[in-house]
N, C-alpha and C. Protein backbone atom coordinates (compact mmCIF):
# COMPACT_ATOMS: atom_id res chain seq x y z
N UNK A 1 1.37 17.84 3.83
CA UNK A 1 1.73 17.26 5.11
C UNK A 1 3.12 17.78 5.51
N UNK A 2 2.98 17.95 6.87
CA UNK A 2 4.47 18.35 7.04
C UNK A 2 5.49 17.56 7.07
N UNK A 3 6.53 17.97 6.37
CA UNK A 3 7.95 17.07 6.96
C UNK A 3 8.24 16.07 7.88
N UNK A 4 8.02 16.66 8.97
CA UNK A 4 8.15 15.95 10.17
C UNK A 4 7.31 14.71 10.55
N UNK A 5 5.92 14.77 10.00
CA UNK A 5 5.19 13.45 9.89
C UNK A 5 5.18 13.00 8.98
N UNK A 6 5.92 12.93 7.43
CA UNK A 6 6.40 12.21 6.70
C UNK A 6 7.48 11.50 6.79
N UNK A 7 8.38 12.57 7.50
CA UNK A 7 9.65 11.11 8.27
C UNK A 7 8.89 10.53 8.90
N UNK A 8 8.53 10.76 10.06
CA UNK A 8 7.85 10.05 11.56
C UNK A 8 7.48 8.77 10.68
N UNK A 9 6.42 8.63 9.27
CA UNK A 9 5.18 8.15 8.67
C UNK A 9 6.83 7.06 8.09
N UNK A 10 7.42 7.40 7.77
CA UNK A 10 8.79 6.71 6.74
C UNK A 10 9.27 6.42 7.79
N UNK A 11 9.64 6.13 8.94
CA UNK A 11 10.56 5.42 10.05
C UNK A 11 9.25 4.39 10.09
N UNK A 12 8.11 4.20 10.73
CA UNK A 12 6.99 3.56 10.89
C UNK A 12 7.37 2.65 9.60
N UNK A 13 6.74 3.26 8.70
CA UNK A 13 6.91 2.26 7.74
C UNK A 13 7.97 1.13 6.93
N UNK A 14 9.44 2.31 7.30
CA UNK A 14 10.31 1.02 6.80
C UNK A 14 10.38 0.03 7.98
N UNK A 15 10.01 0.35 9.62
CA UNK A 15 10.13 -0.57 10.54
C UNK A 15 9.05 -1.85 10.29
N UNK A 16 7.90 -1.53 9.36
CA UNK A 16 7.07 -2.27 9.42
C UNK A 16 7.95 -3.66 8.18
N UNK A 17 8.43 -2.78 6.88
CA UNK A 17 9.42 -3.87 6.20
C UNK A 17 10.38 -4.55 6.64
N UNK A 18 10.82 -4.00 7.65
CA UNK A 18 11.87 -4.52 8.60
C UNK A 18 11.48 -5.99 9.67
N UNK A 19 10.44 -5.53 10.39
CA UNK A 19 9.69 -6.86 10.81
C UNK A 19 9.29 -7.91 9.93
N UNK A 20 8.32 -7.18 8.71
CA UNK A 20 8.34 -8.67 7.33
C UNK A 20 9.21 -9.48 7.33
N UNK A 21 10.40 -8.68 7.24
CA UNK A 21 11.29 -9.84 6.65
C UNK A 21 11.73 -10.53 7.71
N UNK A 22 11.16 -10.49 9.30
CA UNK A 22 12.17 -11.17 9.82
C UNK A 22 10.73 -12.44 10.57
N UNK A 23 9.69 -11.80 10.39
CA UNK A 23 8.36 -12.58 10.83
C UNK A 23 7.30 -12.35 10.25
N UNK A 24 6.38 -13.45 10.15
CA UNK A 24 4.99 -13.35 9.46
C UNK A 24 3.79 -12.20 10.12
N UNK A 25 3.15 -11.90 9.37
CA UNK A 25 2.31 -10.61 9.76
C UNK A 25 1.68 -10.94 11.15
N UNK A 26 1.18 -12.35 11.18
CA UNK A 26 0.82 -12.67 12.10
C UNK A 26 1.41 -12.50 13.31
N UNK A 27 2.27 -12.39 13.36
CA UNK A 27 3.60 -12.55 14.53
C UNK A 27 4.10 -10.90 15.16
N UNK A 28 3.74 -9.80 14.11
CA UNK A 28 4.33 -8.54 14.07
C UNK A 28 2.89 -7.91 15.60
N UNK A 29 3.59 -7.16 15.88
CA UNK A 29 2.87 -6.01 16.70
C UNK A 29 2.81 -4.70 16.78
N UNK A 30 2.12 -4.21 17.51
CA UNK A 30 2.59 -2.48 17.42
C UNK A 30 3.67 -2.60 18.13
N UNK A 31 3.69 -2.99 19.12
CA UNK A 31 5.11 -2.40 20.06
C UNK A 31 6.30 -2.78 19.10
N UNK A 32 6.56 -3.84 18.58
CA UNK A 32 7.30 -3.88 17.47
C UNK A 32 8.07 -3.25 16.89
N UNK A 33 6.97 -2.44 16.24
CA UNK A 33 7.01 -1.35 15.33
C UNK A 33 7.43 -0.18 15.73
N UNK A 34 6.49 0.02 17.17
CA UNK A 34 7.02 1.35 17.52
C UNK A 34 8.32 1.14 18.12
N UNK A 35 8.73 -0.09 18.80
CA UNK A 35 10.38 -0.09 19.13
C UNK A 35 11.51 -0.25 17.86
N UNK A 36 11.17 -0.51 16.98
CA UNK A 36 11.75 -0.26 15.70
C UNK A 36 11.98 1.19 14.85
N UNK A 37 10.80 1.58 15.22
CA UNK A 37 10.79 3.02 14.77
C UNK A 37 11.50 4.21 15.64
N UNK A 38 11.71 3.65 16.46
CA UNK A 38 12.27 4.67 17.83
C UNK A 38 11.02 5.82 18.17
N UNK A 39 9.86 5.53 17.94
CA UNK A 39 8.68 6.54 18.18
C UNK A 39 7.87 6.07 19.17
N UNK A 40 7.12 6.88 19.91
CA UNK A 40 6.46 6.66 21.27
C UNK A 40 5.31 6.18 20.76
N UNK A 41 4.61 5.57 21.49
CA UNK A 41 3.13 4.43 21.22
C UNK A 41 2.01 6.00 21.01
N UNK A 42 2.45 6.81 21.66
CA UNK A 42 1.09 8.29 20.95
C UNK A 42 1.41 8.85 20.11
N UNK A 43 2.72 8.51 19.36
CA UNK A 43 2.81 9.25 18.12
C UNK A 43 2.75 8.37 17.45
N UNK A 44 3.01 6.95 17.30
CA UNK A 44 2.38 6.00 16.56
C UNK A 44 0.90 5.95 16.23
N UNK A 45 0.56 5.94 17.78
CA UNK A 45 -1.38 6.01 17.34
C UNK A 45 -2.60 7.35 17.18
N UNK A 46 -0.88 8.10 17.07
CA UNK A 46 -1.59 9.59 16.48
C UNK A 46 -1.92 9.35 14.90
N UNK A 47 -1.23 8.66 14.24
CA UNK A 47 -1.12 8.31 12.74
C UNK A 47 -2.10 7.14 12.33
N UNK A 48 -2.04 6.08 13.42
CA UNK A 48 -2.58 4.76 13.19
C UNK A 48 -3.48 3.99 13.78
N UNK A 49 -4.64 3.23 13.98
CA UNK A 49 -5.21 2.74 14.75
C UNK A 49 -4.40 1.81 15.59
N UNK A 50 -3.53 1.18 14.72
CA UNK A 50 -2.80 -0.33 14.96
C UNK A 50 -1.78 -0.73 13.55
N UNK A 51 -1.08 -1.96 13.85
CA UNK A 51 -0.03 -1.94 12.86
C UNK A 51 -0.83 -2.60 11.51
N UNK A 52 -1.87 -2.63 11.67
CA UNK A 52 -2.88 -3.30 10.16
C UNK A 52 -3.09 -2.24 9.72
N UNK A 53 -3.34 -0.80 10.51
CA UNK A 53 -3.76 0.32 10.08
C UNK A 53 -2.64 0.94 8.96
N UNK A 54 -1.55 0.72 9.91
CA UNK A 54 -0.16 1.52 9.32
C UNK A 54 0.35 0.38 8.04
N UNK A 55 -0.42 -0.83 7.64
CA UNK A 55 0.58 -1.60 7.00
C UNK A 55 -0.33 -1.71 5.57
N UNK A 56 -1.83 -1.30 5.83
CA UNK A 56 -2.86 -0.96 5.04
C UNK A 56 -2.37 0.66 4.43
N UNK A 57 -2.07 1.67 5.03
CA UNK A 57 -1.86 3.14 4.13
C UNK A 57 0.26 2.43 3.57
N UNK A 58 0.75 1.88 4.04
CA UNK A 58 1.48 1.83 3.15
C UNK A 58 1.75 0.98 1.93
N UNK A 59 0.59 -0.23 2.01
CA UNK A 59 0.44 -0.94 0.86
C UNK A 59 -0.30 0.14 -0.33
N UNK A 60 -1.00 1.45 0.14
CA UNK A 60 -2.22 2.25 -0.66
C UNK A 60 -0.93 3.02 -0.83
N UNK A 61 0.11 3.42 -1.01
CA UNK A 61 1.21 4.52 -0.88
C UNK A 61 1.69 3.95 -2.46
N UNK A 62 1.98 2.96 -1.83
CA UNK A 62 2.98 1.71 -2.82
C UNK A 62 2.27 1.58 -4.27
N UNK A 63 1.05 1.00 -4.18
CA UNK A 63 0.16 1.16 -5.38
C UNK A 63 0.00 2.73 -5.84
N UNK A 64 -0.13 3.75 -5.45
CA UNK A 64 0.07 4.74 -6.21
C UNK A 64 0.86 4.86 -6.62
N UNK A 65 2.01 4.60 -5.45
CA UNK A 65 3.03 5.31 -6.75
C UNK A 65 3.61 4.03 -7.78
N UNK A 66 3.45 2.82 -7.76
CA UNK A 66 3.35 1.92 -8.77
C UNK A 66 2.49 2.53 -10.04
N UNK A 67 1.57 2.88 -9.73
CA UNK A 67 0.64 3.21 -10.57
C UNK A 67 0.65 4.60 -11.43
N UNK A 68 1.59 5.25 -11.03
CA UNK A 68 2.39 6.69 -10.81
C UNK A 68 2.94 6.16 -12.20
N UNK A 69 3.95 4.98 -11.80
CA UNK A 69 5.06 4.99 -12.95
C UNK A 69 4.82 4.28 -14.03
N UNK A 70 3.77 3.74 -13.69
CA UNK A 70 2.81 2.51 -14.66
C UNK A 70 2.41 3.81 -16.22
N UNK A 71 1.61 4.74 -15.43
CA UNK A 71 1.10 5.65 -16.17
C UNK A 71 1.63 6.88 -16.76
N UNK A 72 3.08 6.84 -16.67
CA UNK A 72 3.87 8.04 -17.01
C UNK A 72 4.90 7.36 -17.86
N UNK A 73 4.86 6.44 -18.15
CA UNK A 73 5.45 5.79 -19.57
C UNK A 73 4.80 5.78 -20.70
């Protein structure tokens, strides 16, 4: 993957930790996210259906690489 949509993918996502902590999932949105991320709503939903989409591949990110360090000890 290129660079550039691995940042893009890492602004998205720490904006999505960023909302956690300040409201329940229930409460979060895309616009949210994408005003957090400083990224436009088509490059958001170039990556994502929606913010369940984007909050689902970074919980699957997290467990790998948990699972990464689980298994290299």
């Amino acid at each position: 993957m290129q660079r550039r949509v691995l940042a893009t993918k890492e602004r998205i996502y720490s904006s999505i930790i960023e909302e956690l902590k300040k409201a329940p999932l229930t409460e979060i949105t895309d616009r949210n996210i994408i005003s957090k991320a400083q990224v436009s709503s088509g490059t958001f939903y170039k990556y994502f259906r929606n913010h369940t989409d984007a909050l689902r591949e970074l919980e699957n990110n997290l467990l790998k690489d948990y699972s990464f360090v689980l298994n290299s000890d």
